[in-house]
C-alpha atoms as a PDB file:
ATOM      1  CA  UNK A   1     -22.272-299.281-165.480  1.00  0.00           C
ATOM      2  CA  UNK A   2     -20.721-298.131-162.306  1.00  0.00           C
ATOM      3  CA  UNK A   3     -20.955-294.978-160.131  1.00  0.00           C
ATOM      4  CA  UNK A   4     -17.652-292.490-161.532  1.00  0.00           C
ATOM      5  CA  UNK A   5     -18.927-294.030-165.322  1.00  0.00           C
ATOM      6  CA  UNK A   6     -22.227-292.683-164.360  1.00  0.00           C
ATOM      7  CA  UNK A   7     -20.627-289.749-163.169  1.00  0.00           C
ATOM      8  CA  UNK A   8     -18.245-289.516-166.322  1.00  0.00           C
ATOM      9  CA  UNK A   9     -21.010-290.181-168.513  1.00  0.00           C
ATOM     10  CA  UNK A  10     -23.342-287.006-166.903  1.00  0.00           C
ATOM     11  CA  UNK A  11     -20.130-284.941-166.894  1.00  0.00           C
ATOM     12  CA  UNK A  12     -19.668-285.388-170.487  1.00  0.00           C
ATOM     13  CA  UNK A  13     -23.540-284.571-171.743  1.00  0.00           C
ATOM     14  CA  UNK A  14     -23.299-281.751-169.411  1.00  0.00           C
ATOM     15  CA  UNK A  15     -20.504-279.970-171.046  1.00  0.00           C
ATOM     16  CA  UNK A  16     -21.935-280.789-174.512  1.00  0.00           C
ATOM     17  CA  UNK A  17     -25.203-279.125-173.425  1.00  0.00           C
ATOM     18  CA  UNK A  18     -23.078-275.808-172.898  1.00  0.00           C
ATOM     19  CA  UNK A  19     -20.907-276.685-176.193  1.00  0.00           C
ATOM     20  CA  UNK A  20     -24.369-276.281-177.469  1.00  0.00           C
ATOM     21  CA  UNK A  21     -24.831-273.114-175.643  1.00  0.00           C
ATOM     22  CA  UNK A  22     -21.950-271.411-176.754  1.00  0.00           C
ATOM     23  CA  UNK A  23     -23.344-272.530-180.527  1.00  0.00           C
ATOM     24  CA  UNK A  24     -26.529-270.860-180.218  1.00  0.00           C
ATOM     25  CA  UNK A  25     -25.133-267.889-178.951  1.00  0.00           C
ATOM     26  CA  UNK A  26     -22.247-267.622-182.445  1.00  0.00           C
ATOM     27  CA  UNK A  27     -25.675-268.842-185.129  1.00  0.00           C
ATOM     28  CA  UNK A  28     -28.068-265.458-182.783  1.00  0.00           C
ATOM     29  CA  UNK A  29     -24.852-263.456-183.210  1.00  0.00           C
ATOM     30  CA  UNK A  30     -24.538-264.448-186.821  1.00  0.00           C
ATOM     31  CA  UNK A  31     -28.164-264.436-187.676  1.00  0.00           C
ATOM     32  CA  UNK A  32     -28.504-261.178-185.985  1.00  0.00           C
ATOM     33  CA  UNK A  33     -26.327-259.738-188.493  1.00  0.00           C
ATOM     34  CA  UNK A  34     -27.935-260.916-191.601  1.00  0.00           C
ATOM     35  CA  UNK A  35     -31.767-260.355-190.027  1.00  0.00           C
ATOM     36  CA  UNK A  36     -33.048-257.066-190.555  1.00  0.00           C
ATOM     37  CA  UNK A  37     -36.112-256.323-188.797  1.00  0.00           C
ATOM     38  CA  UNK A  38     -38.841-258.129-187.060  1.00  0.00           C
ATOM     39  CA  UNK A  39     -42.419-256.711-186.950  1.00  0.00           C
ATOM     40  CA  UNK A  40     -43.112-255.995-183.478  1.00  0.00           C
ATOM     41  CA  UNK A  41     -46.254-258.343-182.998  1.00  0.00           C
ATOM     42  CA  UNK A  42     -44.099-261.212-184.169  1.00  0.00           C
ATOM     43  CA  UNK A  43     -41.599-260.244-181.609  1.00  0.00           C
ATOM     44  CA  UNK A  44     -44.505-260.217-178.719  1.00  0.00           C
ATOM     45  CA  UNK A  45     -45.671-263.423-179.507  1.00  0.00           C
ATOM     46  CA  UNK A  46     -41.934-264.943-179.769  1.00  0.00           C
ATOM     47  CA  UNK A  47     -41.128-263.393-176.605  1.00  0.00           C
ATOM     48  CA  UNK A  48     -44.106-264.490-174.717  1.00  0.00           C
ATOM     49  CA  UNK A  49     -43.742-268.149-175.843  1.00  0.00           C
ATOM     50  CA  UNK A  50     -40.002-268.047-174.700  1.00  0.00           C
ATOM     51  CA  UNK A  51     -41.193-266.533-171.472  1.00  0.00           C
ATOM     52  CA  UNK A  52     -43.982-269.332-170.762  1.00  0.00           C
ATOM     53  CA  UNK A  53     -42.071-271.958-171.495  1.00  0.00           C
ATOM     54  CA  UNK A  54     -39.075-271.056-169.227  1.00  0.00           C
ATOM     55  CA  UNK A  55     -41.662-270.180-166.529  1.00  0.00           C
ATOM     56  CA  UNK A  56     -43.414-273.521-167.166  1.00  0.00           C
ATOM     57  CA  UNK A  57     -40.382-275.939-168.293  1.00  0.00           C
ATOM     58  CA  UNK A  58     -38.492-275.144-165.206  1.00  0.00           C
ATOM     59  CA  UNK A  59     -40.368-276.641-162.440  1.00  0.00           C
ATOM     60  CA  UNK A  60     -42.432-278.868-165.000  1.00  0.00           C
ATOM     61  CA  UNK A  61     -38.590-280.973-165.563  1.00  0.00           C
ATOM     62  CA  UNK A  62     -37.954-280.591-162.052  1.00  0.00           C
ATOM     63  CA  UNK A  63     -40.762-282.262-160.883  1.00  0.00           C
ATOM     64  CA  UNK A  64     -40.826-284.347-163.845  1.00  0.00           C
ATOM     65  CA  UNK A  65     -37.363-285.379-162.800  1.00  0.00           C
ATOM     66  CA  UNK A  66     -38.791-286.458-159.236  1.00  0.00           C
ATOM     67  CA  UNK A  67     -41.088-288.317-160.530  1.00  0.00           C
ATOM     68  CA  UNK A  68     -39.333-290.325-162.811  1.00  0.00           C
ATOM     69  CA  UNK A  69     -36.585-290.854-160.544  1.00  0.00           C
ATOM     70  CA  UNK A  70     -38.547-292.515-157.769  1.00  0.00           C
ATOM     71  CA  UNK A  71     -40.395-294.619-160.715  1.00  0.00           C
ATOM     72  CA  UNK A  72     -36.987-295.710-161.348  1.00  0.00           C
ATOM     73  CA  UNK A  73     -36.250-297.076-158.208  1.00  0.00           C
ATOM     74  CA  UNK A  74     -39.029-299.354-158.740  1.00  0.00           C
ATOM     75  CA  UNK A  75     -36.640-301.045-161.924  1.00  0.00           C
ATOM     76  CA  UNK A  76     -35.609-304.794-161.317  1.00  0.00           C
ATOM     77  CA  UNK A  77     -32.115-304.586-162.669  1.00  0.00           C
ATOM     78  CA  UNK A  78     -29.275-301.830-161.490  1.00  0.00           C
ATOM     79  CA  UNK A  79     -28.485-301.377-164.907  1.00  0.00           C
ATOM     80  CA  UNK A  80     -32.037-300.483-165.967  1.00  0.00           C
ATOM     81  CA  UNK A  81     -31.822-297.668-162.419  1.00  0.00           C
ATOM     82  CA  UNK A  82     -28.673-296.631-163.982  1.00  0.00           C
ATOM     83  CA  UNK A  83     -29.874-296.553-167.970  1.00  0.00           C
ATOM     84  CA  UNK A  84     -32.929-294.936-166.705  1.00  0.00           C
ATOM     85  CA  UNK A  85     -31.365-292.157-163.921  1.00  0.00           C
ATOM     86  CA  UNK A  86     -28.853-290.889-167.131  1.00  0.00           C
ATOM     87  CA  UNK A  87     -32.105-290.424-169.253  1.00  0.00           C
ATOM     88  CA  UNK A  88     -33.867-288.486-166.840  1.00  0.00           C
ATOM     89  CA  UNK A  89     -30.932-286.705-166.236  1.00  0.00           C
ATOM     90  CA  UNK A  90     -30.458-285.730-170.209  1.00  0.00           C
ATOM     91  CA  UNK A  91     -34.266-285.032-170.283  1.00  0.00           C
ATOM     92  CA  UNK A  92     -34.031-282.302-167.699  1.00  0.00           C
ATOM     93  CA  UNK A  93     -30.759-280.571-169.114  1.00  0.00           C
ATOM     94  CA  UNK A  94     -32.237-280.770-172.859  1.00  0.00           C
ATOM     95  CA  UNK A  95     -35.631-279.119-171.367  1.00  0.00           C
ATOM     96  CA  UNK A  96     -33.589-276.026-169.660  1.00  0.00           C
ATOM     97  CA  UNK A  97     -31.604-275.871-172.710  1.00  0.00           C
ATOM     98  CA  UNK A  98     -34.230-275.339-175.102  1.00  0.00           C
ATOM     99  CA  UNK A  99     -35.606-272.382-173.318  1.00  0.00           C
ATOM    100  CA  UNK A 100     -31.539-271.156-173.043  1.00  0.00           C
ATOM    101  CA  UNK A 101     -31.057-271.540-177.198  1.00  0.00           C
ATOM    102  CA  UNK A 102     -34.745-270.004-177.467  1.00  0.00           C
ATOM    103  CA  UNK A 103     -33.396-266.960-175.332  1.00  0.00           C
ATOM    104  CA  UNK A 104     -30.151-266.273-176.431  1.00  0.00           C
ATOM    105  CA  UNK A 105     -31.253-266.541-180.203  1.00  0.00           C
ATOM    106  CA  UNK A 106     -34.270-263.875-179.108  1.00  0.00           C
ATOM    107  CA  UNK A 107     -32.057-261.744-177.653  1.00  0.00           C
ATOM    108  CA  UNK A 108     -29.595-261.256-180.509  1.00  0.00           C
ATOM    109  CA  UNK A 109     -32.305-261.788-183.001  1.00  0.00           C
ATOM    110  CA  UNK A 110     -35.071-259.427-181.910  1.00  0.00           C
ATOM    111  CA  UNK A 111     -32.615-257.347-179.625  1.00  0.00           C
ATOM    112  CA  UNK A 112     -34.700-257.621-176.225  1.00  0.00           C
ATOM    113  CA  UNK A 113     -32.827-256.804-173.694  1.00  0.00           C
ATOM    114  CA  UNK A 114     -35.355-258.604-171.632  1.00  0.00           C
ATOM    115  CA  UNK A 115     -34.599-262.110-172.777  1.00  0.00           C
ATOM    116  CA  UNK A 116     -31.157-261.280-170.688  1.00  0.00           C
ATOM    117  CA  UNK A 117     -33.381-262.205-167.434  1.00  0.00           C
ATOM    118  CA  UNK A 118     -34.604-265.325-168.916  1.00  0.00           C
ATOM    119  CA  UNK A 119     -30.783-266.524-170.100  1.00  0.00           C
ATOM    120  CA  UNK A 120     -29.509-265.371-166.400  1.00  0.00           C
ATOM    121  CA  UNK A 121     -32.362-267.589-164.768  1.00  0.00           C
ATOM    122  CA  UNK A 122     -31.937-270.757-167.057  1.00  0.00           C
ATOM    123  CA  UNK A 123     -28.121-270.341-166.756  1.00  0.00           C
ATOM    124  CA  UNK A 124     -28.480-270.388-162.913  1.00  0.00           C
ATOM    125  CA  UNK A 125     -31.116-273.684-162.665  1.00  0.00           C
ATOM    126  CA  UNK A 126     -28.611-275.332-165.451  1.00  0.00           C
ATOM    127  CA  UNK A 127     -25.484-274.662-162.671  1.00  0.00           C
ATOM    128  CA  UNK A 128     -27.603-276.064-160.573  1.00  0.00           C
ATOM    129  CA  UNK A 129     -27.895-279.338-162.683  1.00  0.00           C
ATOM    130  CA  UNK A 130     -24.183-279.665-162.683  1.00  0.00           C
ATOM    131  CA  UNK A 131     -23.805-283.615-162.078  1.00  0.00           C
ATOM    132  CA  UNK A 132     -21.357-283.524-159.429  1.00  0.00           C
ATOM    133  CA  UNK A 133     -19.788-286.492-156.958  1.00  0.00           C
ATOM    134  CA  UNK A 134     -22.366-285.652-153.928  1.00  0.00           C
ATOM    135  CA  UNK A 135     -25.541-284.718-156.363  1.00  0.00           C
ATOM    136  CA  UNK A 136     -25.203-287.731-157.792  1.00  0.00           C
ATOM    137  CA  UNK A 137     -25.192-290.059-154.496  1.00  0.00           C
ATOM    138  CA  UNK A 138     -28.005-287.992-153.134  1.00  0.00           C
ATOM    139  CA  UNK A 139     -30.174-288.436-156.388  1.00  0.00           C
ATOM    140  CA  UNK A 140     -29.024-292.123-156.890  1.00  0.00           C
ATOM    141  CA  UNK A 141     -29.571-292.903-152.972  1.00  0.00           C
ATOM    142  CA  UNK A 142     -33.094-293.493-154.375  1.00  0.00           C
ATOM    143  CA  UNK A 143     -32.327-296.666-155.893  1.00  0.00           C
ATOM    144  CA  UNK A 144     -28.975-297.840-154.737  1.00  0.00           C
ATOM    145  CA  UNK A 145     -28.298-301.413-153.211  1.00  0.00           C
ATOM    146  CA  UNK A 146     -29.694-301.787-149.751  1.00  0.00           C
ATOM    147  CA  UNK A 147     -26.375-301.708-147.941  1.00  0.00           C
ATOM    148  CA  UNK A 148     -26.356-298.250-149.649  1.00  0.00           C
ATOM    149  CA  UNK A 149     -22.751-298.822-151.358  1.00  0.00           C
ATOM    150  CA  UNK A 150     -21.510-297.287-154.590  1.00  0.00           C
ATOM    151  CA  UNK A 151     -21.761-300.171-156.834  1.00  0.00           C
ATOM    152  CA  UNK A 152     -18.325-299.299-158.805  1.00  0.00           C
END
């Protein structure tokens, strides 16, 4: 697989991670309207679980996503770099977005107008993630051939 396939590839699980954005926000809107009321303790422990693990998820897939990436460059075949780099890269969009989903469906849910920090912050480190043309070659420098070409 090639560089802009690469590229094409992250491009496309990116925008299906905020597809599935915009889908949790419609089932918190919707399930906000058919949920009543949720006993306050249940909402403390919901919202501290949501808060830890965005606190903790953040620079655990970061680093996580170091890690990885420089045990990739250790793969025989470019194909394996490649196979590996996209999976690392879907790990550490599916770990912000399951603190996102977990957030948004709080905050419509359990109306807490604090979970609107927490969606702000995740929304910010997932624009952040956006797989673009130079992020790539920076991340992918890591393992590319040694006359550091884009192997098209």
């Amino acid at each position: 697989m090639g560089f802009s396939k690469t590229h094409k590839q992250l491009k496309y699980d990116f925008v299906f991670a905020v597809g599935v954005a915009l889908l949790g926000v419609l089932i918190g809107y919707i399930a906000a309207m058919y949920i009543s009321e949720v006993s306050p303790s249940v909402v403390n422990v919901l919202k501290t679980i949501v808060i830890l693990y965005v606190l903790i998820s953040i620079p655990l897939s970061l680093s996580l996503f170091k890690r990885r990436l420089a045990k990739i460059s250790t793969y025989g075949a470019h194909e394996d770099k490649i196979r590996g780099y996209i999976n690392i890269s879907r790990i550490r969009i599916l770990f912000i977005m399951i603190g996102l989903l977990c957030a948004i469906i709080l905050f419509f849910v359990c109306k807490l107008n604090d979970m609107l920090y927490l969606i702000g912050i995740e929304l910010i480190i997932l624009v952040l993630c956006i797989p673009t043309h130079n992020r790539l070659e920076q991340e992918m420098a890591v393992f590319m051939p040694e006359n550091n070409e884009i192997v098209e």
